[in-house]
PDB file of N, CA and C in Angstrom:
ATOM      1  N   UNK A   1      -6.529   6.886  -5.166  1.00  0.00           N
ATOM      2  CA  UNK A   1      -5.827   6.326  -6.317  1.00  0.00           C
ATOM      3  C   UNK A   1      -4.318   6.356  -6.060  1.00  0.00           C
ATOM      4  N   UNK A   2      -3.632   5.214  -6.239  1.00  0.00           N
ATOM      5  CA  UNK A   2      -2.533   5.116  -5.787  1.00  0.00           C
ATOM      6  C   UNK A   2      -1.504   5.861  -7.071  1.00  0.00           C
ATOM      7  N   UNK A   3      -0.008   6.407  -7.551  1.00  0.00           N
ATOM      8  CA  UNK A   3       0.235   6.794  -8.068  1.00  0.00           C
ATOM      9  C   UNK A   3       1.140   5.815  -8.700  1.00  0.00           C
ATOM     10  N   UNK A   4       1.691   5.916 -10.102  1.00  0.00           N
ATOM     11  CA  UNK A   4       2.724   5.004 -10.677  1.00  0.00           C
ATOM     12  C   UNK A   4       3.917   4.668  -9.828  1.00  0.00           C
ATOM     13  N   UNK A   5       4.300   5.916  -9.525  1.00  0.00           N
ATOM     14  CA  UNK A   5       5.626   6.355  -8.451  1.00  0.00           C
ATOM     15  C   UNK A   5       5.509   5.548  -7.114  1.00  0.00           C
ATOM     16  N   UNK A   6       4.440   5.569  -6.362  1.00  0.00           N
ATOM     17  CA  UNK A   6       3.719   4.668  -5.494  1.00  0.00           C
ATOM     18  C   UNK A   6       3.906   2.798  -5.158  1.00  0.00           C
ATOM     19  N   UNK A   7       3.310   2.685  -6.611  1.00  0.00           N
ATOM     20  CA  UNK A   7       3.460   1.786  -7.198  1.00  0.00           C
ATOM     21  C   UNK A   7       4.436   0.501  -7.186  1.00  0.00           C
ATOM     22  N   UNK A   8       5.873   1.884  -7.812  1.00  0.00           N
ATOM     23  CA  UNK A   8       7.196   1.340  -8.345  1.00  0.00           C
ATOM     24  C   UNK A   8       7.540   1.294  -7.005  1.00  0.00           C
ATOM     25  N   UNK A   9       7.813   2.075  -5.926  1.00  0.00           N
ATOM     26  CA  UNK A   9       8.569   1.787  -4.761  1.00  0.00           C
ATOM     27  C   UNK A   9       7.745   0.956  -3.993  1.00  0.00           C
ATOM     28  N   UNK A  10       6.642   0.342  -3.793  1.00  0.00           N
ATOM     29  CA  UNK A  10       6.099  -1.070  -3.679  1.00  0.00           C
ATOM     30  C   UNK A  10       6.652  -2.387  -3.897  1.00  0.00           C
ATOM     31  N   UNK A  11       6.824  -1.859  -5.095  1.00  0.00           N
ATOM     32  CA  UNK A  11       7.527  -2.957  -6.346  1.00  0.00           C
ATOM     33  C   UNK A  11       8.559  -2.976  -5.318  1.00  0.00           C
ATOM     34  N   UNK A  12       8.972  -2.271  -5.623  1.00  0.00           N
ATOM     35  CA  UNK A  12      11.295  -2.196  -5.202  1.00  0.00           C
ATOM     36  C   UNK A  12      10.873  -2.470  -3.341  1.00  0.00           C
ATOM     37  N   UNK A  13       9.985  -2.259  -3.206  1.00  0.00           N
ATOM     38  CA  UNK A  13      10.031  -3.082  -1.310  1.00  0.00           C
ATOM     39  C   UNK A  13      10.117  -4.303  -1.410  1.00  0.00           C
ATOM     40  N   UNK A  14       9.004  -4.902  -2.040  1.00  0.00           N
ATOM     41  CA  UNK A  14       8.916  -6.486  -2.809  1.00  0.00           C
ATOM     42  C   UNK A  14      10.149  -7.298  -2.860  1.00  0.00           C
ATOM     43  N   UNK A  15      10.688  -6.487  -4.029  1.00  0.00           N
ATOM     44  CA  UNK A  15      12.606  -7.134  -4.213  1.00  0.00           C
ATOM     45  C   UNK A  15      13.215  -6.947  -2.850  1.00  0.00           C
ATOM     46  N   UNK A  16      13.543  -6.081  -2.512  1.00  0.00           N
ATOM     47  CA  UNK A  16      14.286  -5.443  -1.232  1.00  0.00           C
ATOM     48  C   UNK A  16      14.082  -6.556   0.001  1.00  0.00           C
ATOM     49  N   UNK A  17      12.882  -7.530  -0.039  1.00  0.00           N
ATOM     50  CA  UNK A  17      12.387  -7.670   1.284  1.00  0.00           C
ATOM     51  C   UNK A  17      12.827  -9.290   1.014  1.00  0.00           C
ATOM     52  N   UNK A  18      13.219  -9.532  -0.311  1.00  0.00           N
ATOM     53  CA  UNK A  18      13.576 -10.853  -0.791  1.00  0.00           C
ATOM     54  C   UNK A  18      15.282 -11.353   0.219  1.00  0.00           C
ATOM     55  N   UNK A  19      15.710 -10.109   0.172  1.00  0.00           N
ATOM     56  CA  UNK A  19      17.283  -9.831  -0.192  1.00  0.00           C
ATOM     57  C   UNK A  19      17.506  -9.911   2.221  1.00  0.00           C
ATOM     58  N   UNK A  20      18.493 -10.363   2.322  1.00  0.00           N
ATOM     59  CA  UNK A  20      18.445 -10.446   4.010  1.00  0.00           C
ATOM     60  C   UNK A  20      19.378  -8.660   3.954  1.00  0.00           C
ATOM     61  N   UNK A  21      19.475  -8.141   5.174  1.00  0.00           N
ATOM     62  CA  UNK A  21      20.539  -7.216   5.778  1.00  0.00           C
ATOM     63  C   UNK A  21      21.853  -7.413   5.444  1.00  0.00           C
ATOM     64  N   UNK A  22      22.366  -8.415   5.078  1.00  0.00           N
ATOM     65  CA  UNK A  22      23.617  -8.806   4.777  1.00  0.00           C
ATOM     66  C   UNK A  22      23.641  -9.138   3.322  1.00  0.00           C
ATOM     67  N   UNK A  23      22.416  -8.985   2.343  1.00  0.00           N
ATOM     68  CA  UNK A  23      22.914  -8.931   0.939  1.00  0.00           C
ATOM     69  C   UNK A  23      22.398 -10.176   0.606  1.00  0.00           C
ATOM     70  N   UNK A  24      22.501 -10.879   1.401  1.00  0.00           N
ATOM     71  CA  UNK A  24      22.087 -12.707   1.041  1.00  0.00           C
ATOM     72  C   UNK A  24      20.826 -13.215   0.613  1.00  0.00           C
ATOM     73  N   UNK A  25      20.079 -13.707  -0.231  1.00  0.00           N
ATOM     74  CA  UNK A  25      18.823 -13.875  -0.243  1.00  0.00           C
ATOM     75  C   UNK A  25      18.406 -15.047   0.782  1.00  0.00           C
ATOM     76  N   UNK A  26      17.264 -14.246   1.486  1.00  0.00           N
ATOM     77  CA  UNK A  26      16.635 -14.775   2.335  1.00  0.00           C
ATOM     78  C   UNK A  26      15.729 -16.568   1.901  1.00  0.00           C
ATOM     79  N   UNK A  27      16.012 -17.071   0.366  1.00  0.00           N
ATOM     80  CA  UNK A  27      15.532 -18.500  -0.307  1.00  0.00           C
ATOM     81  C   UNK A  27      16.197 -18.217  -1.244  1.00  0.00           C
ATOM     82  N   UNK A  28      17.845 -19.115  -0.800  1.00  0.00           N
ATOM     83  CA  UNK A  28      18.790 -19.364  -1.600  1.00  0.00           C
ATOM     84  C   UNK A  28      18.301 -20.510  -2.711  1.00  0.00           C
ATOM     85  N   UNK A  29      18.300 -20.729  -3.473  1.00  0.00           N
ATOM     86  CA  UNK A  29      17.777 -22.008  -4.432  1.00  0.00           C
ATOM     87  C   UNK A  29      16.200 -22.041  -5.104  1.00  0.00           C
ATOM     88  N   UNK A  30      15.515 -20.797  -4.554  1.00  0.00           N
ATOM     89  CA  UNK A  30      14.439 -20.393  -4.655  1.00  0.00           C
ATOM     90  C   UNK A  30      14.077 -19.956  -6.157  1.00  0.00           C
ATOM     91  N   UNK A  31      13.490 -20.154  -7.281  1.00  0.00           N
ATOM     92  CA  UNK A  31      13.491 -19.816  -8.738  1.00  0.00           C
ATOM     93  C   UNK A  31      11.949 -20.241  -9.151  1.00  0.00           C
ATOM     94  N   UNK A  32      11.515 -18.738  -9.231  1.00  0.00           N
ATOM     95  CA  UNK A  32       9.800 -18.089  -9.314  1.00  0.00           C
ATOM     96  C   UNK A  32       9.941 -17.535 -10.408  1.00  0.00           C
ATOM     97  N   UNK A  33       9.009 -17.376 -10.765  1.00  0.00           N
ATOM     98  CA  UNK A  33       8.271 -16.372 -12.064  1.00  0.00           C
ATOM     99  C   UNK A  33       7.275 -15.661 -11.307  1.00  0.00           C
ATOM    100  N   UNK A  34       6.972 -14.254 -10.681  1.00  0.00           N
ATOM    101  CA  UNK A  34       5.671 -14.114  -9.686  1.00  0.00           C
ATOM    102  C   UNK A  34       5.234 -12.649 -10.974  1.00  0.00           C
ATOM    103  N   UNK A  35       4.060 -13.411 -10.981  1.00  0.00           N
ATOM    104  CA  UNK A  35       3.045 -12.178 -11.826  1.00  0.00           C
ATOM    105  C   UNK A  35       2.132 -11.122 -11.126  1.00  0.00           C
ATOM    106  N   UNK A  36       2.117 -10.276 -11.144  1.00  0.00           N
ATOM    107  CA  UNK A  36       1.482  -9.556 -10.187  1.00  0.00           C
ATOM    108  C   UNK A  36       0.465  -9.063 -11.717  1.00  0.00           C
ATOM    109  N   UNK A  37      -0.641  -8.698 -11.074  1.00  0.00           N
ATOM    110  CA  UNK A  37      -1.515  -8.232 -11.849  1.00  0.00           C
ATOM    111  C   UNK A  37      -2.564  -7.147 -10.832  1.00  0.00           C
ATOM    112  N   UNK A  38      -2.426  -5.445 -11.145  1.00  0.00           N
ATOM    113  CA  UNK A  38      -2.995  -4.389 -10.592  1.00  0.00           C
ATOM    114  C   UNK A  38      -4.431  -4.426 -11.061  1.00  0.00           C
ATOM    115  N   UNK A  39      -5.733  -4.662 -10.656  1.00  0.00           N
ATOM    116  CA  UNK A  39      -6.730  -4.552 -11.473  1.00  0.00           C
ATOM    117  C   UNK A  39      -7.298  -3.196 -11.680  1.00  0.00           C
ATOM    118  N   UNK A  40      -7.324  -2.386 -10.615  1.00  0.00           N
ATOM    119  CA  UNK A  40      -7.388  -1.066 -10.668  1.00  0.00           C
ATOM    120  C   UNK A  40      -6.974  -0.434 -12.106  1.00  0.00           C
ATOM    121  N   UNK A  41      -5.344  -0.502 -12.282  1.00  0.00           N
ATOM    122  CA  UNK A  41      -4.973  -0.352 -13.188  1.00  0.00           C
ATOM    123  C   UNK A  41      -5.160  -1.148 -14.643  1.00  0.00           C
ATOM    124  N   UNK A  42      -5.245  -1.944 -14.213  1.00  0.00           N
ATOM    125  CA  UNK A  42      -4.956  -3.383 -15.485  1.00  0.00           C
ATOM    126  C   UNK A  42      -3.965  -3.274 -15.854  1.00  0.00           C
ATOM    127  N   UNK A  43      -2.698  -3.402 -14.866  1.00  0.00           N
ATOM    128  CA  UNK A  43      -1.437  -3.318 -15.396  1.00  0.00           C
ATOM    129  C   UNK A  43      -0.842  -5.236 -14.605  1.00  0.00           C
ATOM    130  N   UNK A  44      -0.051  -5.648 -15.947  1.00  0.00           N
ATOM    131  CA  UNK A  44       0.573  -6.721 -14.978  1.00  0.00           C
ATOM    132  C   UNK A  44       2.023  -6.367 -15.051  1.00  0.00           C
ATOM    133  N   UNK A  45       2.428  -6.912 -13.864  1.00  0.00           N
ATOM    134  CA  UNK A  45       4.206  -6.430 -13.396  1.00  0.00           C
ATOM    135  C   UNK A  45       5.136  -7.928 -12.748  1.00  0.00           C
ATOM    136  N   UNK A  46       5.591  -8.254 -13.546  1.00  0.00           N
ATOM    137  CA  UNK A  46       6.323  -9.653 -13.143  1.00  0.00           C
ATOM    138  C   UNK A  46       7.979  -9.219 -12.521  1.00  0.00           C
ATOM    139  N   UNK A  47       8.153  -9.875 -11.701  1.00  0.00           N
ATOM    140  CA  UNK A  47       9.246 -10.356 -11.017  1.00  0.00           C
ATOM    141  C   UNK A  47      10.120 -11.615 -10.887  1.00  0.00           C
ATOM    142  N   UNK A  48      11.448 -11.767 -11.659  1.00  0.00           N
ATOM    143  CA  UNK A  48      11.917 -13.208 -11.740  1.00  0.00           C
ATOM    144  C   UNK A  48      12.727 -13.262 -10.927  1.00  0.00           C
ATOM    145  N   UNK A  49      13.108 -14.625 -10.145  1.00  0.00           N
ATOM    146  CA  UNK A  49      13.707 -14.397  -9.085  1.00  0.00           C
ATOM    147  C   UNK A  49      14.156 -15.861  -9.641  1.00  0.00           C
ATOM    148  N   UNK A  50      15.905 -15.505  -9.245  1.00  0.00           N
ATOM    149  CA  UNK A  50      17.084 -16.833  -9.714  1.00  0.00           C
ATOM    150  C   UNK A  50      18.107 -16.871  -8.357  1.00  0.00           C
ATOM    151  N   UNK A  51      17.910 -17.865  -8.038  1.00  0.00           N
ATOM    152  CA  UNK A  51      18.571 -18.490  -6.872  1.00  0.00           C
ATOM    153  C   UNK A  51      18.385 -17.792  -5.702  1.00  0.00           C
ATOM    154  N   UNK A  52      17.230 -17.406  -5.179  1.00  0.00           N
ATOM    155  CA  UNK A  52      16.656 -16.606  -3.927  1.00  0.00           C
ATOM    156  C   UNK A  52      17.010 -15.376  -4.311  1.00  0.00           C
ATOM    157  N   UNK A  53      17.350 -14.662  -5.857  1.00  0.00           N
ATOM    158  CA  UNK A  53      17.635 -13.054  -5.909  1.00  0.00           C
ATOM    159  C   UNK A  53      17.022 -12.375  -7.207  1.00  0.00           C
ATOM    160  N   UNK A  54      15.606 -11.337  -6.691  1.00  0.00           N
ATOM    161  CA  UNK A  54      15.042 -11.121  -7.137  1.00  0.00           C
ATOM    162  C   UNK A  54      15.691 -10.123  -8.638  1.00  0.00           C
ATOM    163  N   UNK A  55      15.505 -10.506  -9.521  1.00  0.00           N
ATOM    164  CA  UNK A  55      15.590  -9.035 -11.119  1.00  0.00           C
ATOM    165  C   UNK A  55      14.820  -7.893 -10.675  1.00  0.00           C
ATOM    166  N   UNK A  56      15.433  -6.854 -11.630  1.00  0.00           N
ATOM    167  CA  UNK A  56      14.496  -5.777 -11.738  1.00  0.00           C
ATOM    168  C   UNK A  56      13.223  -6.370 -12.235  1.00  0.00           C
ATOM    169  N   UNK A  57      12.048  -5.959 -11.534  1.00  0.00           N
ATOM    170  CA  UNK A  57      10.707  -5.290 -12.290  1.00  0.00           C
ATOM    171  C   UNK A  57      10.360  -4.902 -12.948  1.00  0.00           C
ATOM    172  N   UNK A  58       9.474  -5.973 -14.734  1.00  0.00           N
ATOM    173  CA  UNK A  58       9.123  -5.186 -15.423  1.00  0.00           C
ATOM    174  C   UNK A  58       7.684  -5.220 -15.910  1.00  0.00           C
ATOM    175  N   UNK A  59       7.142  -4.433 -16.463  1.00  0.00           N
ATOM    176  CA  UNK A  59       5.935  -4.594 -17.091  1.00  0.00           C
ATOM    177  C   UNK A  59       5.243  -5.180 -17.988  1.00  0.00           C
ATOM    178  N   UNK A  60       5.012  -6.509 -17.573  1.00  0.00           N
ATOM    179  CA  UNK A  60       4.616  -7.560 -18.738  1.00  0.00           C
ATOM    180  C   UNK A  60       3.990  -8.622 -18.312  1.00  0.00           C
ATOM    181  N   UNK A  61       3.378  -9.067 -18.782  1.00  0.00           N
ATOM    182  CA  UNK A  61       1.906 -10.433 -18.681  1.00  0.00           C
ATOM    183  C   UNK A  61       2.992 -11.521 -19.138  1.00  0.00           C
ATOM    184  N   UNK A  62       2.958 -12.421 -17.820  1.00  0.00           N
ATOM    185  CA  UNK A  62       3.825 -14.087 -18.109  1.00  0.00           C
ATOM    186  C   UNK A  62       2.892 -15.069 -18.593  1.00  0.00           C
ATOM    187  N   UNK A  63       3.083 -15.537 -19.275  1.00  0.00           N
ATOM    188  CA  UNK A  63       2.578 -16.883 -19.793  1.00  0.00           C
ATOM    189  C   UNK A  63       3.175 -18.110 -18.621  1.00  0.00           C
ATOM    190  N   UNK A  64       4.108 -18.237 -18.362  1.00  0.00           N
ATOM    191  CA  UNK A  64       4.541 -18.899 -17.433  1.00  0.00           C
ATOM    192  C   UNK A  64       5.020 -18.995 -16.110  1.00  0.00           C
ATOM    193  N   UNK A  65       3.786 -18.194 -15.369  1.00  0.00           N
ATOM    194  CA  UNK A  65       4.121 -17.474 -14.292  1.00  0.00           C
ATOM    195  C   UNK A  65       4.165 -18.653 -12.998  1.00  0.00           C
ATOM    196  N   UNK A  66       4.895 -18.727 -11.850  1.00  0.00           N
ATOM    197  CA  UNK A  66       4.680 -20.157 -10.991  1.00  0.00           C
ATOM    198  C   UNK A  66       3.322 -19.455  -9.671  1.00  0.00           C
ATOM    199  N   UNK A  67       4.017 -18.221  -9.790  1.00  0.00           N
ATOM    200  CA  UNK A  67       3.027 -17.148  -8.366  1.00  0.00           C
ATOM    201  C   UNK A  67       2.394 -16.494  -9.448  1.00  0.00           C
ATOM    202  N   UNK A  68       0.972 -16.310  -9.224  1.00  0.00           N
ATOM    203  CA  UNK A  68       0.346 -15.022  -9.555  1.00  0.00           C
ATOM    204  C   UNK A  68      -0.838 -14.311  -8.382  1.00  0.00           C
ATOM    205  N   UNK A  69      -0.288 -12.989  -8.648  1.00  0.00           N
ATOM    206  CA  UNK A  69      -1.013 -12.437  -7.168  1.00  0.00           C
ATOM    207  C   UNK A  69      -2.202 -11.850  -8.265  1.00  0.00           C
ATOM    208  N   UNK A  70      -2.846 -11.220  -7.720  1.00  0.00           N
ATOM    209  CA  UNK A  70      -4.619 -10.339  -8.435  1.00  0.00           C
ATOM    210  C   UNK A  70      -4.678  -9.378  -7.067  1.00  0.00           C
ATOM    211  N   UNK A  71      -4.623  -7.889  -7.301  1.00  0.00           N
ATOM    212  CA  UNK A  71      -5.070  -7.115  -6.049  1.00  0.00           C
ATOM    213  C   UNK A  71      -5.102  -5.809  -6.712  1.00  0.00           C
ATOM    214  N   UNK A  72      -5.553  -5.241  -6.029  1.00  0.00           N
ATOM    215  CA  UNK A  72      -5.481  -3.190  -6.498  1.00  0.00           C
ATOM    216  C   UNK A  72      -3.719  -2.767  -6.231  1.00  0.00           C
ATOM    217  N   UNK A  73      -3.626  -1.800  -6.807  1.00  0.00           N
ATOM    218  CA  UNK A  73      -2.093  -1.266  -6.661  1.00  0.00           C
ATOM    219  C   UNK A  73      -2.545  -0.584  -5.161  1.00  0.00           C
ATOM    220  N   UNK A  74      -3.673  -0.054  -4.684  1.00  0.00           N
ATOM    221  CA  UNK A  74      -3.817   0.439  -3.457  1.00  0.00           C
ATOM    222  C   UNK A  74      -3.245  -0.982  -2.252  1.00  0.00           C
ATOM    223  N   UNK A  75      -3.930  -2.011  -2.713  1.00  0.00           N
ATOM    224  CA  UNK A  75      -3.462  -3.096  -1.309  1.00  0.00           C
ATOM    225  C   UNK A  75      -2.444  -3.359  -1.172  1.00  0.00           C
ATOM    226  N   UNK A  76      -1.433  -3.617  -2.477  1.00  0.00           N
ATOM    227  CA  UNK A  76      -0.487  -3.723  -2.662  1.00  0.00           C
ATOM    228  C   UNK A  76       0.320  -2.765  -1.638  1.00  0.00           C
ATOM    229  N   UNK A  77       0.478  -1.499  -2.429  1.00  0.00           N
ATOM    230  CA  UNK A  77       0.912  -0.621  -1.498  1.00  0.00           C
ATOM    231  C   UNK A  77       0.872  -0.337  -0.150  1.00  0.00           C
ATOM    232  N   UNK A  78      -0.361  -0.672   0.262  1.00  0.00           N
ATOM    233  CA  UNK A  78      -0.841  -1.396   1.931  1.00  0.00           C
ATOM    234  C   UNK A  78      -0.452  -2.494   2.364  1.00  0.00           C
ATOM    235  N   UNK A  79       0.242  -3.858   1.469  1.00  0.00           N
ATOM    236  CA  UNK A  79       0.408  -4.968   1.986  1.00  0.00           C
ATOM    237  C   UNK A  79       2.073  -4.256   2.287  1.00  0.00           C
ATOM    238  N   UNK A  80       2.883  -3.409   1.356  1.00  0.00           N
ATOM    239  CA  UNK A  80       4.311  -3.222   1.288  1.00  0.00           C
ATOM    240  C   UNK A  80       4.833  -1.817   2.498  1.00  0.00           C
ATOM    241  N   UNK A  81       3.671  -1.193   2.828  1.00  0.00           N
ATOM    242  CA  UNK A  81       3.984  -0.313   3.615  1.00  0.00           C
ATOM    243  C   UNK A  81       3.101  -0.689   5.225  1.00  0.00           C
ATOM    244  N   UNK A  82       2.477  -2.071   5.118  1.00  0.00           N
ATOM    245  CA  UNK A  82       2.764  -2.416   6.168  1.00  0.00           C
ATOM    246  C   UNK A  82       1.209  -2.173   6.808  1.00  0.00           C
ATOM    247  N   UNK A  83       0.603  -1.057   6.298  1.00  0.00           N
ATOM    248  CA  UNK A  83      -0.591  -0.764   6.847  1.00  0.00           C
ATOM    249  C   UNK A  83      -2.314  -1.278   6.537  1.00  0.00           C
ATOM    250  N   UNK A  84      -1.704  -2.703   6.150  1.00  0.00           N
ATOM    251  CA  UNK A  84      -2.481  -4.092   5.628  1.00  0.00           C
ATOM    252  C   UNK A  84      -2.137  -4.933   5.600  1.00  0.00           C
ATOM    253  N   UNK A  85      -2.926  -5.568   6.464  1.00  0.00           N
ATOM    254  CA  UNK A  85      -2.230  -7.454   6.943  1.00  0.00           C
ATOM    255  C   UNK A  85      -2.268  -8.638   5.538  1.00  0.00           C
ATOM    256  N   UNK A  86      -1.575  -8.947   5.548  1.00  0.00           N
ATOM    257  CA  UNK A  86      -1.404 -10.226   4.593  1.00  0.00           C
ATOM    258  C   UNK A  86      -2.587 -11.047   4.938  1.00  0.00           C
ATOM    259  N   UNK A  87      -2.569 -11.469   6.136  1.00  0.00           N
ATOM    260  CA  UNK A  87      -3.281 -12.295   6.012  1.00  0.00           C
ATOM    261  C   UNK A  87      -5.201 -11.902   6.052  1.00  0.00           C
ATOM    262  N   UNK A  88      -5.478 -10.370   6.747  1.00  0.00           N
ATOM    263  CA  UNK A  88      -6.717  -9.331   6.326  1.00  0.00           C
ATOM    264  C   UNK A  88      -6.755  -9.450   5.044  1.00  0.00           C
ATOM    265  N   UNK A  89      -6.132  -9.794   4.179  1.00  0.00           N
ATOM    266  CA  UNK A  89      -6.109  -9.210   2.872  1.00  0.00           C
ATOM    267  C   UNK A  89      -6.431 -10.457   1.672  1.00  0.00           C
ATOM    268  N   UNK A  90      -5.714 -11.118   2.691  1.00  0.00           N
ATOM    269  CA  UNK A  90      -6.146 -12.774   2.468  1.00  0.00           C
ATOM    270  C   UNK A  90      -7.650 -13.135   2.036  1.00  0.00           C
ATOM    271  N   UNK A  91      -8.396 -13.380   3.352  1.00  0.00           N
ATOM    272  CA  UNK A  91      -9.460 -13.679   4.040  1.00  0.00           C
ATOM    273  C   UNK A  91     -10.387 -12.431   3.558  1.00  0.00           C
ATOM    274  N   UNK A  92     -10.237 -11.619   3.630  1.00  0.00           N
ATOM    275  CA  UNK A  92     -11.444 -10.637   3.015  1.00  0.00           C
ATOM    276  C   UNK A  92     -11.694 -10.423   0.757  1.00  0.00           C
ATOM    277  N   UNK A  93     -10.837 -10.848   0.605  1.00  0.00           N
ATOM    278  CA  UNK A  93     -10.786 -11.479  -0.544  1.00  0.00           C
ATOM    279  C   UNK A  93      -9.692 -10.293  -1.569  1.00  0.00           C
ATOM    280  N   UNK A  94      -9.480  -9.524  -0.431  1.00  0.00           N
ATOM    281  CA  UNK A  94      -8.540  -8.392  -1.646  1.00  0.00           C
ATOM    282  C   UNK A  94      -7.311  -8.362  -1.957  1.00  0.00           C
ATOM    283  N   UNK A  95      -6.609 -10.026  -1.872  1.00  0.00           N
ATOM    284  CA  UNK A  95      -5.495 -10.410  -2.672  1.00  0.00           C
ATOM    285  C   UNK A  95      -6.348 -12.034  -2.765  1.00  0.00           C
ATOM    286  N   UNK A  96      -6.294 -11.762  -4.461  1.00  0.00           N
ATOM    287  CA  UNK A  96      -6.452 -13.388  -4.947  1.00  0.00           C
ATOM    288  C   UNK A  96      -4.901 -13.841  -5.319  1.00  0.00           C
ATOM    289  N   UNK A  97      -4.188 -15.027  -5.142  1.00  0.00           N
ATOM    290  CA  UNK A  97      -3.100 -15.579  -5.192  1.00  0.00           C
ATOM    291  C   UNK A  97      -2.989 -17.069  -5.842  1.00  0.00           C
ATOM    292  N   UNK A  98      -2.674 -17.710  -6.880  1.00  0.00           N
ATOM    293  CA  UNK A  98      -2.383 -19.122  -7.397  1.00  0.00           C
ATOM    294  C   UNK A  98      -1.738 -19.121  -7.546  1.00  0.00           C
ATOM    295  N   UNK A  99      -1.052 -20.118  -6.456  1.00  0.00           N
ATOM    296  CA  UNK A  99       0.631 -20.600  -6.573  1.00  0.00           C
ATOM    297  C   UNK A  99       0.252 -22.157  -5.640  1.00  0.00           C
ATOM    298  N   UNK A 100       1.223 -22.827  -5.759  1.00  0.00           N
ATOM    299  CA  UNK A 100       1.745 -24.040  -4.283  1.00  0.00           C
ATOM    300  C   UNK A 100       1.774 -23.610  -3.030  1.00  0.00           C
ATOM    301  N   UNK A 101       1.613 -24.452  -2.282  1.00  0.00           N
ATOM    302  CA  UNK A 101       1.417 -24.013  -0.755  1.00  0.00           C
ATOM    303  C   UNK A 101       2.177 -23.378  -0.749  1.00  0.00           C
ATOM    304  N   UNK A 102       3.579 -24.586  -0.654  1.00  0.00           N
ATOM    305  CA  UNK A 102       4.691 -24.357  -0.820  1.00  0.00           C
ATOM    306  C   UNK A 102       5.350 -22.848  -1.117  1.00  0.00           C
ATOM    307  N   UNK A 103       5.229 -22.356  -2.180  1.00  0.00           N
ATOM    308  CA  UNK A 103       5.479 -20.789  -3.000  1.00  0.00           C
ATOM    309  C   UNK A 103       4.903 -19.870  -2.027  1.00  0.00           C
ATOM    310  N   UNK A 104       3.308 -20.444  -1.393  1.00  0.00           N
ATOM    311  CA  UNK A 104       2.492 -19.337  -0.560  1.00  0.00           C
ATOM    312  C   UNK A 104       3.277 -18.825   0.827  1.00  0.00           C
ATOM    313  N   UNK A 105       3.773 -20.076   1.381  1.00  0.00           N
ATOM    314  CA  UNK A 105       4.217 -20.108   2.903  1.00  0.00           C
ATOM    315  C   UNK A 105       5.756 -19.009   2.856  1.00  0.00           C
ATOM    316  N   UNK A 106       6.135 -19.363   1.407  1.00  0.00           N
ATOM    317  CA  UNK A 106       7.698 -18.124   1.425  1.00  0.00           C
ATOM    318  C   UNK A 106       7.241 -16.938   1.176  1.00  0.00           C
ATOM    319  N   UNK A 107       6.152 -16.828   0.388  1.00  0.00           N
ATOM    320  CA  UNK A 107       5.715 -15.443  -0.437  1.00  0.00           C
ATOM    321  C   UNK A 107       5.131 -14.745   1.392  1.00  0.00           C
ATOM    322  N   UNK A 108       4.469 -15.705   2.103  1.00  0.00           N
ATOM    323  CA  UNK A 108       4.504 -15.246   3.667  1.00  0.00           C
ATOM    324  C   UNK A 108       5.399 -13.857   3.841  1.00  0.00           C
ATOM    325  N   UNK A 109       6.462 -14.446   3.519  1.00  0.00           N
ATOM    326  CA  UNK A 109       7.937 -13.695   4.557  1.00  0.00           C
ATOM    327  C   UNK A 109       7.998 -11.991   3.890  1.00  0.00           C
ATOM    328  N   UNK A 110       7.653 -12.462   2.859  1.00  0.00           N
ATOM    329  CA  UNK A 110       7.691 -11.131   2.073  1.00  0.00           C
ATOM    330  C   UNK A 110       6.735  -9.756   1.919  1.00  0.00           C
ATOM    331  N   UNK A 111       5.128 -10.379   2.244  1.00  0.00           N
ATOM    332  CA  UNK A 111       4.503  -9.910   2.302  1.00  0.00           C
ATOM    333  C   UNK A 111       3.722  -8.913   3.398  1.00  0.00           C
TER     334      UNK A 111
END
């Protein structure tokens, strides 16, 4: 069982991984609504992102979300610490994702 604390610094890799070494967002012009939804938990956690630069993280179900991911806070935490392939995670069915290709191929870089 993954922990809240766990969780949140997942989260904050997520943002972090948006952002280049130099501060710059890595999809300048880029403007998402991405819903994440923990099923484990049944918690949903959205992320808005305005001009390739992600907001804080908060806890709330979008009605108008453009990305929405579906996974355990465990894969999650495995997709953000690296020790679970995006695309394993893909293909074995333990991230469901509806978005545009388009949205999918950037959400790539991040994941």
């Amino acid at each position: 069982m993954v922990t809240r604390e766990a969780l949140l610094e997942a989260l904050e890799k997520a943002r972090a991984r948006m952002i280049g070494a130099d501060g710059v967002p890595l999809l300048p012009g880029w403007d998402r609504k991405i819903q994440y939804h923990f099923t484990d938990l049944d918690e949903y956690w959205a992320m808005v992102v305005e001009d390739g630069r992600p907001l804080p993280v908060t806890q709330t179900e979008l009605d108008d979300a453009d990305i929405r991911l579906t996974m355990t806070a465990e894969t999650f935490v495995g997709l953000m610490d690296k020790t679970l392939s995006g695309l394993v995670a893909m293909t074995t069915g333990k991230v469901k994702v509806k978005a545009s290709m388009a949205d999918m191929r950037k959400m790539q870089v991040f994941m």
